[in-house]
C-alpha atoms as a PDB file:
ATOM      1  CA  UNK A   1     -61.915  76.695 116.993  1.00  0.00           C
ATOM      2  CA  UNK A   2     -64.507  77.635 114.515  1.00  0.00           C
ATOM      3  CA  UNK A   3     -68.547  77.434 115.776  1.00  0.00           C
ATOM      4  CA  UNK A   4     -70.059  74.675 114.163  1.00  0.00           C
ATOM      5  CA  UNK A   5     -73.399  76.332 112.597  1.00  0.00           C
ATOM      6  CA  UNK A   6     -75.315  73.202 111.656  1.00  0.00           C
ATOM      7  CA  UNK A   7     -76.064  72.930 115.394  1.00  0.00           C
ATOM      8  CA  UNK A   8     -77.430  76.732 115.336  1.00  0.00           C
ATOM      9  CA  UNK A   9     -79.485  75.469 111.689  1.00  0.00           C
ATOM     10  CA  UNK A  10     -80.634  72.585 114.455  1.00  0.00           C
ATOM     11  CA  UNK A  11     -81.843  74.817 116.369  1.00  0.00           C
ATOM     12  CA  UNK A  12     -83.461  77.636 114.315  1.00  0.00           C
ATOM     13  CA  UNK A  13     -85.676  74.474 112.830  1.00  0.00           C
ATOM     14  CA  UNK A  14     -86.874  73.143 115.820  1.00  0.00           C
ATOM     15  CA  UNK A  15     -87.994  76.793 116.921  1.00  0.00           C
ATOM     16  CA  UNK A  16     -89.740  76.929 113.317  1.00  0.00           C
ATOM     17  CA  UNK A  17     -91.243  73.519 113.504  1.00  0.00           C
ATOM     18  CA  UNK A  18     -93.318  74.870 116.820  1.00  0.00           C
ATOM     19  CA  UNK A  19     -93.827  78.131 115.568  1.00  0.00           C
ATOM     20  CA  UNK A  20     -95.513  76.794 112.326  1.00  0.00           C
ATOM     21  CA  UNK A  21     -97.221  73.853 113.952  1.00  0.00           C
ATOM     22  CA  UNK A  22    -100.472  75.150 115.289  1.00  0.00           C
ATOM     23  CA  UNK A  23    -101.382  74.784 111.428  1.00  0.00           C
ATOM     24  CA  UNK A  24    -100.023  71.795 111.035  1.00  0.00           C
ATOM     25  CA  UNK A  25    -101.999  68.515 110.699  1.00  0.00           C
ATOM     26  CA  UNK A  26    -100.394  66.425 113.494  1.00  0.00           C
ATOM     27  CA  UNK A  27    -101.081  69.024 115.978  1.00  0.00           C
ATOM     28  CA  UNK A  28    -104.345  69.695 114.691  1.00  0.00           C
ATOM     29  CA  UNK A  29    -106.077  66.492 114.880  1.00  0.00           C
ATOM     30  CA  UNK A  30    -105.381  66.928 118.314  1.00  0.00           C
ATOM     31  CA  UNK A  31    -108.400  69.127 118.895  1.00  0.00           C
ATOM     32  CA  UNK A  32    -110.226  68.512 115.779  1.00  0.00           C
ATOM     33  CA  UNK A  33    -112.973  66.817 117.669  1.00  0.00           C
ATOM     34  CA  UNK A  34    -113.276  69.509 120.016  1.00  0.00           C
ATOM     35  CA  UNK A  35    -113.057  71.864 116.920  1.00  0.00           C
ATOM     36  CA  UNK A  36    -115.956  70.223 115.000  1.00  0.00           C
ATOM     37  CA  UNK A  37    -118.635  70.077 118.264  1.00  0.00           C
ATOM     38  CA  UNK A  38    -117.657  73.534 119.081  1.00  0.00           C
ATOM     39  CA  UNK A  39    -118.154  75.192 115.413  1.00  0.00           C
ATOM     40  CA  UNK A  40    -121.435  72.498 115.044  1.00  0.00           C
ATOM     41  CA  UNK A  41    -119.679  71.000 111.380  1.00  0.00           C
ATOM     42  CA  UNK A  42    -119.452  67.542 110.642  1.00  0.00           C
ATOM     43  CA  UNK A  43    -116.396  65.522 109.509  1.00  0.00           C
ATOM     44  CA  UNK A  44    -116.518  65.921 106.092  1.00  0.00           C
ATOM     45  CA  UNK A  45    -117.131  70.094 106.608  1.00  0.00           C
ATOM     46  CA  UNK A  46    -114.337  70.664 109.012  1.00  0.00           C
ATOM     47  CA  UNK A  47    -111.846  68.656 106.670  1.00  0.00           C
ATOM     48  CA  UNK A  48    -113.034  70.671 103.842  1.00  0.00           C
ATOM     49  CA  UNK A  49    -112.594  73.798 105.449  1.00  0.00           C
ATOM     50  CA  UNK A  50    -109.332  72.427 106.788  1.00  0.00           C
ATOM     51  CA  UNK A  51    -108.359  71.404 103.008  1.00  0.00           C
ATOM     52  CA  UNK A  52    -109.673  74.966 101.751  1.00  0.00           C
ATOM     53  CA  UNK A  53    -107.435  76.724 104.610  1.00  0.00           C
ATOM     54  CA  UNK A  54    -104.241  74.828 103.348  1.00  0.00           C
ATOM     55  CA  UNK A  55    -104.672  75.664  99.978  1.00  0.00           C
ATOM     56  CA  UNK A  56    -105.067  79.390 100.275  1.00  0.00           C
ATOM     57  CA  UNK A  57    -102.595  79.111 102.694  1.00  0.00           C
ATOM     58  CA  UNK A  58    -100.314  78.190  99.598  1.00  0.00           C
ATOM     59  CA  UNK A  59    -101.268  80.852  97.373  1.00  0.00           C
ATOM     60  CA  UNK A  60     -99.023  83.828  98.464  1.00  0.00           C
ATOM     61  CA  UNK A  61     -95.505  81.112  98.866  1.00  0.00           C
ATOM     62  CA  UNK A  62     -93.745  82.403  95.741  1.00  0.00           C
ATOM     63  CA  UNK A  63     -94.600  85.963  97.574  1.00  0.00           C
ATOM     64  CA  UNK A  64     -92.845  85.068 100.858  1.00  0.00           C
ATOM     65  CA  UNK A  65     -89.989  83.267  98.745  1.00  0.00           C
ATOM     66  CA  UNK A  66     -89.210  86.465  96.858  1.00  0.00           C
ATOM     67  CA  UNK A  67     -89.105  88.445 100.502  1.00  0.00           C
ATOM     68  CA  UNK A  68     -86.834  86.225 101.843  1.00  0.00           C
ATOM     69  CA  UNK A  69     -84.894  86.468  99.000  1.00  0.00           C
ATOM     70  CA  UNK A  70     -84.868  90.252  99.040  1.00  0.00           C
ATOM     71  CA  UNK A  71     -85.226  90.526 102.953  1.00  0.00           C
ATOM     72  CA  UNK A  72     -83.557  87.080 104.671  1.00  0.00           C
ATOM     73  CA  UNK A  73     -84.939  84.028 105.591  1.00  0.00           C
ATOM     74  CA  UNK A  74     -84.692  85.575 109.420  1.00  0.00           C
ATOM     75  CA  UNK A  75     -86.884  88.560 108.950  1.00  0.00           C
ATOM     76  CA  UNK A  76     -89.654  86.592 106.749  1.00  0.00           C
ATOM     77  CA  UNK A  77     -89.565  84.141 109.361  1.00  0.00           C
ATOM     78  CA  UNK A  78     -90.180  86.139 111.812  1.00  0.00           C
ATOM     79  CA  UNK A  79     -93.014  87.889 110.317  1.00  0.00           C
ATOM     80  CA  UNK A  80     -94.815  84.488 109.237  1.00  0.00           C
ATOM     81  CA  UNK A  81     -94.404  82.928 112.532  1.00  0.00           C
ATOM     82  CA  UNK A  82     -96.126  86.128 113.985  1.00  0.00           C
ATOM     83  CA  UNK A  83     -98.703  86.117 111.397  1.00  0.00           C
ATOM     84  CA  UNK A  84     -99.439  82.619 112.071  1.00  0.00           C
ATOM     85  CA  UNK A  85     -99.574  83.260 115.816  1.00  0.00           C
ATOM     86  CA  UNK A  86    -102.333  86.670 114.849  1.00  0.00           C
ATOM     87  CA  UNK A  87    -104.180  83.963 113.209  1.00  0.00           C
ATOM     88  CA  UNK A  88    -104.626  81.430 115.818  1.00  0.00           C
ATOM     89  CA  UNK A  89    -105.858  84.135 118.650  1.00  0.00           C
ATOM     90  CA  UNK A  90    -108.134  85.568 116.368  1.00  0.00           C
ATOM     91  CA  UNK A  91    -110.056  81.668 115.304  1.00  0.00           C
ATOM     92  CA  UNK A  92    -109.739  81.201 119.040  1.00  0.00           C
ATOM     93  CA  UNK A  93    -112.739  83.264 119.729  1.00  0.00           C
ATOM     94  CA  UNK A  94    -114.866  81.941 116.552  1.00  0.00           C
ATOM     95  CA  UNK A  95    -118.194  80.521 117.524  1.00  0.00           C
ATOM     96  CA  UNK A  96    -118.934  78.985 113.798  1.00  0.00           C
ATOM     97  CA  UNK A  97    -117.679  78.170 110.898  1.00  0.00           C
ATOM     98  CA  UNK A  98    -118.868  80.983 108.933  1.00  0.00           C
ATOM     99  CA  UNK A  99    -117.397  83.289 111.974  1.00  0.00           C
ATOM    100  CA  UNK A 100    -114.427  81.818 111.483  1.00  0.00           C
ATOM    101  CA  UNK A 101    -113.635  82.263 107.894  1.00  0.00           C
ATOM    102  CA  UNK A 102    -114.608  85.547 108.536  1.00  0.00           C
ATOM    103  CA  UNK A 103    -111.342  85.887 110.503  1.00  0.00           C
ATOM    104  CA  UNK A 104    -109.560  86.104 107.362  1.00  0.00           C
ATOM    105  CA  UNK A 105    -108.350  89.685 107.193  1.00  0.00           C
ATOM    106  CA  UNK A 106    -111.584  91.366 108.801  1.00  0.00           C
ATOM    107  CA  UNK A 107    -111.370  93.615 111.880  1.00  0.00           C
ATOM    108  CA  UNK A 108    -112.921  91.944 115.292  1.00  0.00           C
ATOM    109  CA  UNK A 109    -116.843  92.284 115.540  1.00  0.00           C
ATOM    110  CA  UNK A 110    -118.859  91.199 118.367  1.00  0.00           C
ATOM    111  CA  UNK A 111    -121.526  89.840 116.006  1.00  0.00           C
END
């Protein structure tokens, strides 16, 4: 009996799905009121920093296309979704918005 890979396809997407969803919007409006008192923006600020962060987040996609052409969608994957997670531990410790986008490929400062 041959294995059946959809179920293995099942299950490599629902690991993706949480990997990828601290930067998703349904699990982001779950703090975003915590997110705007704590970095002191209003609505209209956070969701255009939020809108800014998705689309530079969709600049380098024909980039990560092209590796997973050349290196397999496993590998890219992998390296996204650990990316992703670098990402979210470093904004955890900004204390404003400005601190925050200065997250964006900047070594750790105490100022």
């Amino acid at each position: 009996m041959r294995m059946y890979y959809g179920w293995v396809m099942l299950g490599v997407s629902s690991v993706t799905l949480v990997a990828t969803s601290p930067g998703q919007t349904f699990l982001i409006q779950t703090f975003y009121s915590a997110m705007r008192e704590s970095l002191a923006l209003t609505s209209t600020e956070l969701g255009g920093a939020y809108t800014a962060g998705t689309l530079l987040a969709a600049l380098p996609q024909a980039l990560v296309g092209r590796l997973s052409d050349r290196l397999g969608p496993r590998f890219t994957t992998g390296v996204v979704a650990a990316l992703l997670g670098l990402t979210c531990v470093r904004s955890s410790t900004a204390r404003n918005a400005r601190h925050a986008a200065g997250h964006l490929g900047t070594p750790p400062t105490d100022g």
